[in-house]
Protein backbone atom coordinates (compact mmCIF):
# COMPACT_ATOMS: atom_id res chain seq x y z
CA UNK A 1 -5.52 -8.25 -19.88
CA UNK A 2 -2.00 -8.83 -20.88
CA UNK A 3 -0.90 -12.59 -19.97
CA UNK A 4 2.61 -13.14 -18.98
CA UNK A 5 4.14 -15.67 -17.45
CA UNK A 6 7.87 -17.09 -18.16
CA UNK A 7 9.29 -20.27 -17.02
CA UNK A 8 12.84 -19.94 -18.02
CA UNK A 9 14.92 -18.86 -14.92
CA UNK A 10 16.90 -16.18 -15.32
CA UNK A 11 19.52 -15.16 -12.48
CA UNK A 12 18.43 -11.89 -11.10
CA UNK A 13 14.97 -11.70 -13.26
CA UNK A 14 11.63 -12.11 -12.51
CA UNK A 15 9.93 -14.98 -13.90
CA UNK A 16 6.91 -14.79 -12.97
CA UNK A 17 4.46 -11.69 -12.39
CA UNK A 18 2.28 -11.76 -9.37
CA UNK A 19 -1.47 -10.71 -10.04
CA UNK A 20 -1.28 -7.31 -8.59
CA UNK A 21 1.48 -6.96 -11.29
CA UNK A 22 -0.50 -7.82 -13.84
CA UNK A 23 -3.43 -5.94 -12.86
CA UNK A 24 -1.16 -2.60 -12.25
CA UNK A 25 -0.05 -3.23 -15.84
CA UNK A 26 -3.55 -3.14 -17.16
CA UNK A 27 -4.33 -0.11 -15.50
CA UNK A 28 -1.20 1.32 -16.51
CA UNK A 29 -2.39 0.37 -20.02
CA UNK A 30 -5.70 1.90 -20.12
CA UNK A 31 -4.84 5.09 -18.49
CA UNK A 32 -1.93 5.86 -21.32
CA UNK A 33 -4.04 4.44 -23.96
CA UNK A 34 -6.70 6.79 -23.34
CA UNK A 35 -4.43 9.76 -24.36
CA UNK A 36 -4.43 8.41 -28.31
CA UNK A 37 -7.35 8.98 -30.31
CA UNK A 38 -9.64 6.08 -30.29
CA UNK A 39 -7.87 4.30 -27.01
CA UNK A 40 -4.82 3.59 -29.65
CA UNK A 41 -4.48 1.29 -32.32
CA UNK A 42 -3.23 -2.45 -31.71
CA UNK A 43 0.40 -1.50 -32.30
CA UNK A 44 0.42 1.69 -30.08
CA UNK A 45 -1.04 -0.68 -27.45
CA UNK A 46 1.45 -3.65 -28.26
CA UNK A 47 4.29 -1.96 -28.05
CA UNK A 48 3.53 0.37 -25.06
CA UNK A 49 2.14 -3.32 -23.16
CA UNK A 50 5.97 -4.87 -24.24
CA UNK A 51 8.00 -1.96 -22.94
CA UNK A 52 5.49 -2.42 -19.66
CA UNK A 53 6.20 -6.50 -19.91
CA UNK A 54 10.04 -5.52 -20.46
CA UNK A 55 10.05 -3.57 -16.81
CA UNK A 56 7.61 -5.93 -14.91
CA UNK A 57 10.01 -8.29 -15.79
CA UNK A 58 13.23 -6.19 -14.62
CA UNK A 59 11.29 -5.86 -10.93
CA UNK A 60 8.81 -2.83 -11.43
CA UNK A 61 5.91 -3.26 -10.49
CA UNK A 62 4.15 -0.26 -8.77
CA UNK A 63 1.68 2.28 -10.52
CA UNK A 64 3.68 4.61 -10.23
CA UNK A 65 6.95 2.99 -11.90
CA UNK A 66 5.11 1.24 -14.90
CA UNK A 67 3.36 4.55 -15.26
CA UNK A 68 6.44 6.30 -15.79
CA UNK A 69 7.60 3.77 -18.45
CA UNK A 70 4.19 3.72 -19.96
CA UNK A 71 4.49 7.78 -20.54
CA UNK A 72 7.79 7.32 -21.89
CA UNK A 73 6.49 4.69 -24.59
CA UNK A 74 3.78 6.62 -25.45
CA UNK A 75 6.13 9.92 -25.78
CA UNK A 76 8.23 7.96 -28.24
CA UNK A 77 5.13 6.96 -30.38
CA UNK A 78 4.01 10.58 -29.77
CA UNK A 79 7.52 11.00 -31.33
CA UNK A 80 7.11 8.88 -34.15
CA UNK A 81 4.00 10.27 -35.89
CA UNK A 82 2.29 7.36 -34.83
């Protein structure tokens, strides 16, 4: 499960992710992860989970917009040769 919680405020940025946040992001995470071989390797995962942190964070929280992000974080690993 990814664990995030800040406690600095921030004008205009979430803080603080509600549970269904955090459980859309671990679905989110799963379902992408399950298109690299082997459910991805830890940095694959960590740095598709940050860019997912990154736009919880921003106010997205739906399936449908951390998905997109999600797809675009795996498309630049893709990219990378990862």
């Amino acid at each position: 499960m990814l664990a995030v919680t800040s406690h600095a405020y921030r004008p205009g940025v979430m803080t603080e992710l509600s549970e269904r946040t955090k459980a859309n992001m671990d679905v989110v995470l799963e379902e992408t992860c399950r298109q690299l071989p082997h459910g991805g390797d830890h940095d694959s995962r960590k740095f598709i989970a940050e860019r997912l942190i990154e736009a919880a964070k921003a106010g997205h929280s739906t399936l449908g917009e951390l998905g997109i992000i999600a797809r675009r974080a795996l498309a630049e690993i893709i990219a990378k040769g990862n």
